[in-house]
N, C-alpha and C. Protein backbone atom coordinates (compact mmCIF):
# COMPACT_ATOMS: atom_id res chain seq x y z
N UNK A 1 -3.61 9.62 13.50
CA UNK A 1 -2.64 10.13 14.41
C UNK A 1 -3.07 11.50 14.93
N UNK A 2 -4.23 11.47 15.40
CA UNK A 2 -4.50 12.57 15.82
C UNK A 2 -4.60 12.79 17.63
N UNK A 3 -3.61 13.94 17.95
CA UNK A 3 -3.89 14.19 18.78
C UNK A 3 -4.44 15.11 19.65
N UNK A 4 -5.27 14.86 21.06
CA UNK A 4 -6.13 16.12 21.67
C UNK A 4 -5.20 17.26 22.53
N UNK A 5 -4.92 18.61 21.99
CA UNK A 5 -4.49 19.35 22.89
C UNK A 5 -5.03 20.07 23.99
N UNK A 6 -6.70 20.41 23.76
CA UNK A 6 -7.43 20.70 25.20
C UNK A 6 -7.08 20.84 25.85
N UNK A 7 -6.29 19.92 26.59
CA UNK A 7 -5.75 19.64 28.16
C UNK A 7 -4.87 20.98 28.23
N UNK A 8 -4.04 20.65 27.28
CA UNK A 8 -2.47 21.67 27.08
C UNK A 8 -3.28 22.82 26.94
N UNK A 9 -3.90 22.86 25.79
CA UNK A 9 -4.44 24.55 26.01
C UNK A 9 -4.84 25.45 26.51
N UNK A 10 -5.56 24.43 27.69
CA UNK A 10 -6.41 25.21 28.45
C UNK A 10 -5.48 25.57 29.67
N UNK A 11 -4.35 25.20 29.78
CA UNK A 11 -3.76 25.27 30.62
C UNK A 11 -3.29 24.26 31.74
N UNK A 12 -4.21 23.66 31.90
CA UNK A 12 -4.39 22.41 32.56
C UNK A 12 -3.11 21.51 32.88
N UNK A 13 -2.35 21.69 32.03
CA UNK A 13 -1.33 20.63 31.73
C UNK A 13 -0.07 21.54 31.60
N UNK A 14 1.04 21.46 31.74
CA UNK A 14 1.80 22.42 30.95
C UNK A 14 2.96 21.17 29.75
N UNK A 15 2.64 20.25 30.21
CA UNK A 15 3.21 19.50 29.63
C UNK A 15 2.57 17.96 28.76
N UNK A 16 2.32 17.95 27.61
CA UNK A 16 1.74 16.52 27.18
C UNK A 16 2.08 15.68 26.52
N UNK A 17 1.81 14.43 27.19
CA UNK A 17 2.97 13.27 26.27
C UNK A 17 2.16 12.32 25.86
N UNK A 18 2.69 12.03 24.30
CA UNK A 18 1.56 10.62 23.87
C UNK A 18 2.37 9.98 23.22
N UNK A 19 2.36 9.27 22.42
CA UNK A 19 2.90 7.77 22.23
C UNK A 19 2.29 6.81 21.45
N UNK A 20 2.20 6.16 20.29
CA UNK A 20 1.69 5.38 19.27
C UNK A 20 2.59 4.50 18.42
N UNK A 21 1.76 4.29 17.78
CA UNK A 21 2.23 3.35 16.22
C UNK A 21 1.57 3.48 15.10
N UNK A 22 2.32 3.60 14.07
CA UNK A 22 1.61 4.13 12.81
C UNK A 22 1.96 3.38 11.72
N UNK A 23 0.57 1.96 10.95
CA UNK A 23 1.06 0.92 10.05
C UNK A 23 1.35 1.36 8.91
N UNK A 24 2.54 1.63 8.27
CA UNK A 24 2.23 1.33 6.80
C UNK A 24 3.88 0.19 6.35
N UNK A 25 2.79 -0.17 5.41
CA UNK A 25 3.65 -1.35 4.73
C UNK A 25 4.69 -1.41 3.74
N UNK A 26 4.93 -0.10 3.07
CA UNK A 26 6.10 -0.08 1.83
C UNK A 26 5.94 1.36 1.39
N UNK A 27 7.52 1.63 1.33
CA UNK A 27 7.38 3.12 0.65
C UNK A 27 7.68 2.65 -0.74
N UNK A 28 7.41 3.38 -1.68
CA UNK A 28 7.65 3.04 -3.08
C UNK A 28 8.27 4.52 -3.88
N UNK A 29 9.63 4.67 -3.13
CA UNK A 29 10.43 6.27 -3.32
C UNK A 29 11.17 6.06 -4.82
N UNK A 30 11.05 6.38 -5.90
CA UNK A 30 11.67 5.95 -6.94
C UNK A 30 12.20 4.58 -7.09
N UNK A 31 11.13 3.37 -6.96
CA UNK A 31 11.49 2.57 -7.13
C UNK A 31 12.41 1.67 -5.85
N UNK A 32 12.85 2.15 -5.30
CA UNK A 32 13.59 1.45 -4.22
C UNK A 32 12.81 0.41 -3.25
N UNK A 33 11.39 0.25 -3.52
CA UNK A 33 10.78 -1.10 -2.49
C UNK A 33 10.95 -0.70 -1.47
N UNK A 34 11.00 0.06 -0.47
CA UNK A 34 11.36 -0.07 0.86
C UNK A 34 9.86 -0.69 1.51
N UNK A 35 10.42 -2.05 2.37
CA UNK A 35 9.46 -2.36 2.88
C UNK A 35 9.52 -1.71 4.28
N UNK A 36 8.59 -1.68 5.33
CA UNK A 36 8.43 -1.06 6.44
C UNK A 36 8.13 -2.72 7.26
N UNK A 37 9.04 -2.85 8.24
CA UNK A 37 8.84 -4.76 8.99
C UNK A 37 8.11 -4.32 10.00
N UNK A 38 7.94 -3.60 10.87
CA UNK A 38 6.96 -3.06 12.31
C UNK A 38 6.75 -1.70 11.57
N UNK A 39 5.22 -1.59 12.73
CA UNK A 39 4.91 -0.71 13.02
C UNK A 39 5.82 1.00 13.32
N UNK A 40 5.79 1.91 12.55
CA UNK A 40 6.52 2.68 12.89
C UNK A 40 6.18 3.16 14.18
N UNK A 41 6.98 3.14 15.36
CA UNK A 41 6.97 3.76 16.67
C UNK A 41 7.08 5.29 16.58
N UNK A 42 6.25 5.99 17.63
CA UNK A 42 6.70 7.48 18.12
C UNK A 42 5.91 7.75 19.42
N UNK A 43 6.88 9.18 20.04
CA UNK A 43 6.50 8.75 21.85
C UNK A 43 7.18 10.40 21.30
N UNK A 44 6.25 10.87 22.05
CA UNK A 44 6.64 12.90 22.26
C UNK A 44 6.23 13.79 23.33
N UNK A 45 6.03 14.60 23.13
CA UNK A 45 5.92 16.04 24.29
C UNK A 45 5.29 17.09 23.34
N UNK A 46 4.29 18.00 23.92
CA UNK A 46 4.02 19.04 23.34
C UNK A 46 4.13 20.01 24.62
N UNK A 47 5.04 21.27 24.52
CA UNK A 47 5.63 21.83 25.51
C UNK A 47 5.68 23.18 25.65
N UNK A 48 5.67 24.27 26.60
CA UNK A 48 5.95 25.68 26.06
C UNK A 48 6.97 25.90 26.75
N UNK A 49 7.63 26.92 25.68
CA UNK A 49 9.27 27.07 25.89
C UNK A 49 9.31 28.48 25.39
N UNK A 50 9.81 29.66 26.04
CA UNK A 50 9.74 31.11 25.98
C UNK A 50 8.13 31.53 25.26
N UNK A 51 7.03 31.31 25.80
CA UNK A 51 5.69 31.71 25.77
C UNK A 51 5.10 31.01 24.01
N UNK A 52 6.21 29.94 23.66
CA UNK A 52 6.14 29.59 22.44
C UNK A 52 5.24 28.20 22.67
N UNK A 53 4.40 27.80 21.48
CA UNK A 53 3.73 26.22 21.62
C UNK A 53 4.90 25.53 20.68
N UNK A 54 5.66 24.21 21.68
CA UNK A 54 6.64 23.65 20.73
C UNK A 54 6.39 21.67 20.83
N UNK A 55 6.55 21.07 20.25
CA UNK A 55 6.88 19.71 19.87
C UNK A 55 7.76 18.97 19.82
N UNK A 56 8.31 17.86 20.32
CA UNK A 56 9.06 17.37 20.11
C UNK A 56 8.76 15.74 19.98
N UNK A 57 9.18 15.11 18.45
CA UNK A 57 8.36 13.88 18.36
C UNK A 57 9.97 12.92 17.94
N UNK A 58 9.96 11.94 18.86
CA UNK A 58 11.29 10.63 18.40
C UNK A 58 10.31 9.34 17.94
N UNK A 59 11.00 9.28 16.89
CA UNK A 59 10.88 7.82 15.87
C UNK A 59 11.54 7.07 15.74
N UNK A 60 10.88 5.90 15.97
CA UNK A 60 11.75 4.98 15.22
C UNK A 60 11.27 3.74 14.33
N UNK A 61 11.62 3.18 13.33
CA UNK A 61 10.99 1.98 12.65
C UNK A 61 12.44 0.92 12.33
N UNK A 62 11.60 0.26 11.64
CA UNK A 62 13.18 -0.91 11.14
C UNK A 62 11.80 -1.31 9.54
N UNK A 63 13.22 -1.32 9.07
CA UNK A 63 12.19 -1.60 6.76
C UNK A 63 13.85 -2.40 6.63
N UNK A 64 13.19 -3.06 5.63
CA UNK A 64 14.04 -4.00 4.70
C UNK A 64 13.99 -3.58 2.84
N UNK A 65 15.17 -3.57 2.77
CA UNK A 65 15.59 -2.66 1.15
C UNK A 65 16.80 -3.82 1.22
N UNK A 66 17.06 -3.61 -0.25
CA UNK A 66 18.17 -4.52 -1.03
C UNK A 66 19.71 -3.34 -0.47
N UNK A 67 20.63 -4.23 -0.11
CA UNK A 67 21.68 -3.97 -0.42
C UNK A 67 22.60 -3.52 -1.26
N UNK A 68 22.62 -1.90 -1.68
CA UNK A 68 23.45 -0.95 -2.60
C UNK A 68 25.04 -1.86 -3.07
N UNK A 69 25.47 -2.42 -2.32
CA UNK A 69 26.50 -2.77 -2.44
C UNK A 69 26.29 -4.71 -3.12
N UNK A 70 25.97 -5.24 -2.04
CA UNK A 70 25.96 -6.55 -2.87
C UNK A 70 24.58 -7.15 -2.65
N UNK A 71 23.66 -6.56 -3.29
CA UNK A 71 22.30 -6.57 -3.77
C UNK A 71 21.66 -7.96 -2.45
N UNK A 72 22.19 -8.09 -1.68
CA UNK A 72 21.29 -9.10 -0.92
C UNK A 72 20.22 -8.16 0.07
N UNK A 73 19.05 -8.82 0.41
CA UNK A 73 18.80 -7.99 1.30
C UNK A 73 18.84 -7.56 2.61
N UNK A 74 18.59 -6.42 3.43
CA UNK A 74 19.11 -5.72 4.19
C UNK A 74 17.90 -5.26 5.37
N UNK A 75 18.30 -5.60 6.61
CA UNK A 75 17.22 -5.20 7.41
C UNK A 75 17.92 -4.26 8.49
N UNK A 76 17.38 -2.55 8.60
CA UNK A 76 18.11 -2.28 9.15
C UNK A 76 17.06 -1.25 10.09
N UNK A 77 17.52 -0.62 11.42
CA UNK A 77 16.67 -0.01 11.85
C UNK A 77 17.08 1.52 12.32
N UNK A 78 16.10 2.63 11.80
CA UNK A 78 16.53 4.12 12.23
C UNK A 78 15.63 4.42 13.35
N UNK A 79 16.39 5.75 13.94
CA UNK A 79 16.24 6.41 15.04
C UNK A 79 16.17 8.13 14.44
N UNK A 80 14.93 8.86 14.61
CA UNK A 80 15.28 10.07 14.21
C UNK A 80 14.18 10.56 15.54
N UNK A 81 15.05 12.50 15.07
CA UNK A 81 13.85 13.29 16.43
C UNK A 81 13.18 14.35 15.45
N UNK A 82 11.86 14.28 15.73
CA UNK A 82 11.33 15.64 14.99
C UNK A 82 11.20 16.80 15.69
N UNK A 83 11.24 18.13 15.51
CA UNK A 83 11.43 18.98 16.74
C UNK A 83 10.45 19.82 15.73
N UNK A 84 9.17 20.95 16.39
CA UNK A 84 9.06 21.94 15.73
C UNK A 84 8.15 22.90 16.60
N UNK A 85 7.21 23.90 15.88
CA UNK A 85 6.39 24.82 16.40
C UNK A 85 5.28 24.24 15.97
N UNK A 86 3.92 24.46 17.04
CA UNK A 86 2.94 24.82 17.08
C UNK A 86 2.55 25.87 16.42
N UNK A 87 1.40 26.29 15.75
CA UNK A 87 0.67 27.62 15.44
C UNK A 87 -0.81 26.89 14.97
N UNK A 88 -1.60 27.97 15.08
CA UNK A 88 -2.76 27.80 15.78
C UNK A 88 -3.60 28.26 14.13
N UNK A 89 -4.30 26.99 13.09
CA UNK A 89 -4.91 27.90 11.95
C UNK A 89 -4.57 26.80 11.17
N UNK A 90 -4.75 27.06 10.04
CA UNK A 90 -4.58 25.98 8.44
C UNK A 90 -3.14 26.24 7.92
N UNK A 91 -3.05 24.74 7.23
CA UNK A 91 -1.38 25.12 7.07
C UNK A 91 -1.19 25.92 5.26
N UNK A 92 -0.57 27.14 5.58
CA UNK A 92 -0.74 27.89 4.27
C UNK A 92 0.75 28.40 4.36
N UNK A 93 0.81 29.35 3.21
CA UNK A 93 2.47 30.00 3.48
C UNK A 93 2.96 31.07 3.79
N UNK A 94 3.34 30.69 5.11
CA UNK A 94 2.96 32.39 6.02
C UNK A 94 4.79 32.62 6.30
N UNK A 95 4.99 33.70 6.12
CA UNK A 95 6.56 34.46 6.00
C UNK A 95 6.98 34.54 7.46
N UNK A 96 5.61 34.45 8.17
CA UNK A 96 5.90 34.35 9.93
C UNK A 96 7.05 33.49 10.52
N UNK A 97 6.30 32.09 9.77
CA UNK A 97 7.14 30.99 10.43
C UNK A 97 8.21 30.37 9.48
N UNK A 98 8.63 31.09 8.21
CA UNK A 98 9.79 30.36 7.07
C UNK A 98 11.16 30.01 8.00
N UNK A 99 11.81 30.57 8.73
CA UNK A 99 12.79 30.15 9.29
C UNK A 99 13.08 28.41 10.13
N UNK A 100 11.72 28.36 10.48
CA UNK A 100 11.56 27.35 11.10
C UNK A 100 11.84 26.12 10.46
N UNK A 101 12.23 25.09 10.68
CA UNK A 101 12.04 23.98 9.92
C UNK A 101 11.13 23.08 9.99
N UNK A 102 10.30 22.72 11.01
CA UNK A 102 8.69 22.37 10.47
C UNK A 102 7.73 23.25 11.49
N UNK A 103 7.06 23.31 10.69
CA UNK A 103 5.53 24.30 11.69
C UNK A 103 4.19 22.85 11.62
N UNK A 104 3.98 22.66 12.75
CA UNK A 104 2.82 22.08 12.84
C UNK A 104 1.58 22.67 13.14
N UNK A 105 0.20 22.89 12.18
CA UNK A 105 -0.67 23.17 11.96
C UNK A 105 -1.56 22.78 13.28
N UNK A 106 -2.33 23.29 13.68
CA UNK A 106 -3.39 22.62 14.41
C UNK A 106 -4.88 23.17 14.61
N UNK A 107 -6.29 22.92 14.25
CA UNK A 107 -7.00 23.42 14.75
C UNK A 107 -8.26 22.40 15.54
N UNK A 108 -9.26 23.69 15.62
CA UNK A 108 -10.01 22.70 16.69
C UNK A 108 -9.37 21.74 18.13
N UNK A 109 -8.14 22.37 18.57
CA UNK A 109 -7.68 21.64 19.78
C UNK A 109 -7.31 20.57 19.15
N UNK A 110 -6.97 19.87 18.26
CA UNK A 110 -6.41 18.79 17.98
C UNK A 110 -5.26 18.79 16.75
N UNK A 111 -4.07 18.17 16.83
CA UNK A 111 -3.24 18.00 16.06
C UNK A 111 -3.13 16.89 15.48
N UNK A 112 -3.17 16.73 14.22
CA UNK A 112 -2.80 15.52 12.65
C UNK A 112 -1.20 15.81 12.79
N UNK A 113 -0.40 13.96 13.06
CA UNK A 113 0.66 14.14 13.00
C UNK A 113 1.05 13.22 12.05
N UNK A 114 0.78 12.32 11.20
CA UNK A 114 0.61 11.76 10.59
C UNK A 114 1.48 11.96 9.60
N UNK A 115 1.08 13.09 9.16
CA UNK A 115 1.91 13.56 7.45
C UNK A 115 3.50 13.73 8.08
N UNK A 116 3.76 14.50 8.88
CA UNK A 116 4.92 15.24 9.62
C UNK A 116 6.08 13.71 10.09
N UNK A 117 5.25 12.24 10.28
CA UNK A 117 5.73 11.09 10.84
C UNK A 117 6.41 10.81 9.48
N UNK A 118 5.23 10.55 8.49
CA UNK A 118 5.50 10.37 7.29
C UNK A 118 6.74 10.39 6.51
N UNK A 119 6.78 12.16 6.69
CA UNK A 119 7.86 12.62 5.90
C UNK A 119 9.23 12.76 6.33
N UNK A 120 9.14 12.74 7.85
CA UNK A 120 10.29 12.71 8.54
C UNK A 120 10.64 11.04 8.23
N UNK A 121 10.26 10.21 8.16
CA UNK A 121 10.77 8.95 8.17
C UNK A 121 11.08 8.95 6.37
N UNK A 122 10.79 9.28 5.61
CA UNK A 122 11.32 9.65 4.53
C UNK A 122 12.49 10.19 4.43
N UNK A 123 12.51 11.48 4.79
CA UNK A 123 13.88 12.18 5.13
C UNK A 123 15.19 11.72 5.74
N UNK A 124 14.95 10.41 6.68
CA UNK A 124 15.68 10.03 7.58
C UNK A 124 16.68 8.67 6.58
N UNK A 125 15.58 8.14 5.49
CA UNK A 125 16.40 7.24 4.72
C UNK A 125 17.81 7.24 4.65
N UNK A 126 18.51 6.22 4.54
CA UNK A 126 19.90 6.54 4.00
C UNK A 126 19.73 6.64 2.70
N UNK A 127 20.44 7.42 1.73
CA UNK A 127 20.40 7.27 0.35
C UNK A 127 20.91 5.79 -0.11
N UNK A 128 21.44 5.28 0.54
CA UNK A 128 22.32 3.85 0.04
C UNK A 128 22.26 2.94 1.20
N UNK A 129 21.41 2.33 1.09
CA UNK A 129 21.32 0.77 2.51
C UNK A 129 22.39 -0.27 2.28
N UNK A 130 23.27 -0.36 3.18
CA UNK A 130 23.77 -1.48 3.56
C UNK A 130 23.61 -2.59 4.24
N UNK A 131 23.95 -3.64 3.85
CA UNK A 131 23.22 -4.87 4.86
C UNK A 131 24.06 -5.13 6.20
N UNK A 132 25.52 -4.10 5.83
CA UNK A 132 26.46 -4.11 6.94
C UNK A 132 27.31 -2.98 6.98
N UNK A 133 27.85 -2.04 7.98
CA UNK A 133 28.80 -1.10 7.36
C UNK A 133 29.81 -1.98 6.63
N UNK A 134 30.88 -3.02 7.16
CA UNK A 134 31.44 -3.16 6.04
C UNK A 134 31.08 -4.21 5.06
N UNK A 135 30.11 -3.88 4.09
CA UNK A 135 29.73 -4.67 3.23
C UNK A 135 30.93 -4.49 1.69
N UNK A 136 31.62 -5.37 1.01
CA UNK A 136 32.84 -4.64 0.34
C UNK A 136 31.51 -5.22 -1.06
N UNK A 137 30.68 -5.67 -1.01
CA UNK A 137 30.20 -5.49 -2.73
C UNK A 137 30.35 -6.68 -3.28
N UNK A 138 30.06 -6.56 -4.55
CA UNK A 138 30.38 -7.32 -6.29
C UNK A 138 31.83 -6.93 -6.79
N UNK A 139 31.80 -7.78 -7.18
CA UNK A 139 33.23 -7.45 -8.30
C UNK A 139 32.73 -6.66 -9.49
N UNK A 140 33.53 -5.69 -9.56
CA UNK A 140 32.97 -4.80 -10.84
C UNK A 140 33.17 -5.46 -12.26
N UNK A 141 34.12 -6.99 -12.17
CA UNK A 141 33.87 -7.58 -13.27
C UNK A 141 33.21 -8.54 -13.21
N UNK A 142 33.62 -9.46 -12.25
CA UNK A 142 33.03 -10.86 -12.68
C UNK A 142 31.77 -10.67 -12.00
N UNK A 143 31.69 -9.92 -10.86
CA UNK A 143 30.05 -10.48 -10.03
C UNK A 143 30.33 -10.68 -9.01
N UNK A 144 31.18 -11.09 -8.49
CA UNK A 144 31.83 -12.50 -7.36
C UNK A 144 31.32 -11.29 -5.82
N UNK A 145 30.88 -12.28 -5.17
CA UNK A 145 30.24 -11.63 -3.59
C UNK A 145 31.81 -11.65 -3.26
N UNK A 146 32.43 -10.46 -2.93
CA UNK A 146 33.20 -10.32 -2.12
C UNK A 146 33.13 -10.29 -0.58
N UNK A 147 31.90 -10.19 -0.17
CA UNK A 147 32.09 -11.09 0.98
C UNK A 147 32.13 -12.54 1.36
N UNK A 148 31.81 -13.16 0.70
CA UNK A 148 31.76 -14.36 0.50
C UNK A 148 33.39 -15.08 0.09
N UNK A 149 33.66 -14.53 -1.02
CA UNK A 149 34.66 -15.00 -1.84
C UNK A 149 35.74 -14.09 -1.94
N UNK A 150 36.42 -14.30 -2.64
CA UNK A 150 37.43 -13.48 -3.28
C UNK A 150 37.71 -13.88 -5.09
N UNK A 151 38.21 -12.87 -5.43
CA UNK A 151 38.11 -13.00 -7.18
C UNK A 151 39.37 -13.01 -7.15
N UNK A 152 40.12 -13.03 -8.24
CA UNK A 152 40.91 -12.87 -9.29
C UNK A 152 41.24 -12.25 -10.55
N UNK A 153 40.22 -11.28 -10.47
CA UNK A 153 40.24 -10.04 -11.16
C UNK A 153 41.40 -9.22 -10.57
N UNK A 154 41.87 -8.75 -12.15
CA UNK A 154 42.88 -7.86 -11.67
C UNK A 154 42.26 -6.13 -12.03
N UNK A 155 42.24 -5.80 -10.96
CA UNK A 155 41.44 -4.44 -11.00
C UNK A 155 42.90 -3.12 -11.27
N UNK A 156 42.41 -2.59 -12.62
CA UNK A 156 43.16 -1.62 -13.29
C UNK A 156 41.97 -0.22 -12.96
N UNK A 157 42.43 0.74 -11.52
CA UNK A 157 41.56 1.40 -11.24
C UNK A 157 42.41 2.71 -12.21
N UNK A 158 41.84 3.52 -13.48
CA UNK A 158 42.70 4.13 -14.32
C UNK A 158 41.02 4.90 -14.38
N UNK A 159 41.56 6.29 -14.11
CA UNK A 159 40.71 7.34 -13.79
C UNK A 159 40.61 7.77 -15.60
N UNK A 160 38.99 7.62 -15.86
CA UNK A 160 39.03 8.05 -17.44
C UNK A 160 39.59 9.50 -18.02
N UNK A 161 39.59 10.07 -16.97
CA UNK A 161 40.03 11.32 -17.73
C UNK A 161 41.91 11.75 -18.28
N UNK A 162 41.93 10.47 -17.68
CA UNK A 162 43.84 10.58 -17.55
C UNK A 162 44.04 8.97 -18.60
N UNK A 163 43.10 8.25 -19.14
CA UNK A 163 43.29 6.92 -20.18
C UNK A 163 44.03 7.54 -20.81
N UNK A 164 43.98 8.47 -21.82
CA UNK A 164 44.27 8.87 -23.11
C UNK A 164 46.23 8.96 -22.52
N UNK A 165 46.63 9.37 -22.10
CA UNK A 165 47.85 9.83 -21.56
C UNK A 165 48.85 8.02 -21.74
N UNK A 166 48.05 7.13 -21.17
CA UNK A 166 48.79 5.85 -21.11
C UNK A 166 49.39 5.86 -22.59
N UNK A 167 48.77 6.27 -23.88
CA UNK A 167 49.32 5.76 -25.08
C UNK A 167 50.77 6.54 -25.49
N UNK A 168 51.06 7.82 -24.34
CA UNK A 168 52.16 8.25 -24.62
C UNK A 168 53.32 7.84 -24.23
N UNK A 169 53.36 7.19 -23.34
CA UNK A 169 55.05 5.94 -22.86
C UNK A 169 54.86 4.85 -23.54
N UNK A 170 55.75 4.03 -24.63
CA UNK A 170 55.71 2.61 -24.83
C UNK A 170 55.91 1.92 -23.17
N UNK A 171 55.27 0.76 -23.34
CA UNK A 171 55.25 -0.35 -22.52
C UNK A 171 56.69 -1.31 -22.44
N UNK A 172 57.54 -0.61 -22.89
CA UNK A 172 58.51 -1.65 -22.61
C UNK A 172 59.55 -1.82 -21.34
């Protein structure tokens, strides 16, 4: 994922846009399997904005993960934007740019975007995949696909910190 800024630098351009796909096949984030189904897409701009070198990169992919709620699996697809700075040198830890939320490194006229795709599509995960917003789950006793079915469990939702209290009223 490397791209040539030359053009942009030299002036030539004031504006540059590129556009790719980047394969990988499965994240393996604590265990969660996330498979990756396409190619992750991205399409950007490298731009100057108040005498600043800035970036702006939109993603998108679609991965398949199990269902948090009723374990079937789940194919779903995100949309994120990466926005950041240019600076010109190796990426080290400079107090210059801490405010920022990403600094992209670049030398030799060319920028590695690769890692920055990477991690932003990381970041973008939901913590909990659904195969639907309203997916209602398992039965917390029997199992039973509540979407599918319905149970007959009688659900006694009794907050543990307040159990102990029930033994002070008889039941009659």
């Amino acid at each position: 994922m490397i791209i040539d800024l030359s053009s942009f630098l030299d002036g030539i351009n004031d504006l540059l846009h590129f556009e790719g796909e980047l394969e990988i096949d499965s994240l393996n984030l604590n265990g969660r399997g996330i498979a990756i189904v396409e190619p992750i897409k991205y399409e950007g701009e490298v731009f100057k904005i108040d005498g600043e070198k800035a970036i702006d990169i939109r993603i998108s992919y679609v991965y398949n993960e199990i269902c948090h709620r009723c374990l079937k699996p789940a194919t779903n697809e995100i949309k994120t934007i990466l926005s950041g700075k240019l600076v010109k040198g190796k990426e080290e830890t400079d107090k210059e740019y801490e405010g920022y939320d990403e600094v992209f490194y670049y030398e030799d006229d060319t920028l590695d975007i690769r890692e920055h795709i990477l991690n932003q599509v990381i970041l973008s995960l939901p913590m909990k995949s659904l195969c639907n917003f309203d997916c209602k789950g398992l039965c917390s006793t029997c199992g039973a696909d509540l979407n599918n079915t319905r149970c007959n469990c009688i659900q006694e939702n009794i907050d543990p910190r307040f159990e102990k209290l029930k033994n002070f009223f008889p039941k009659n």
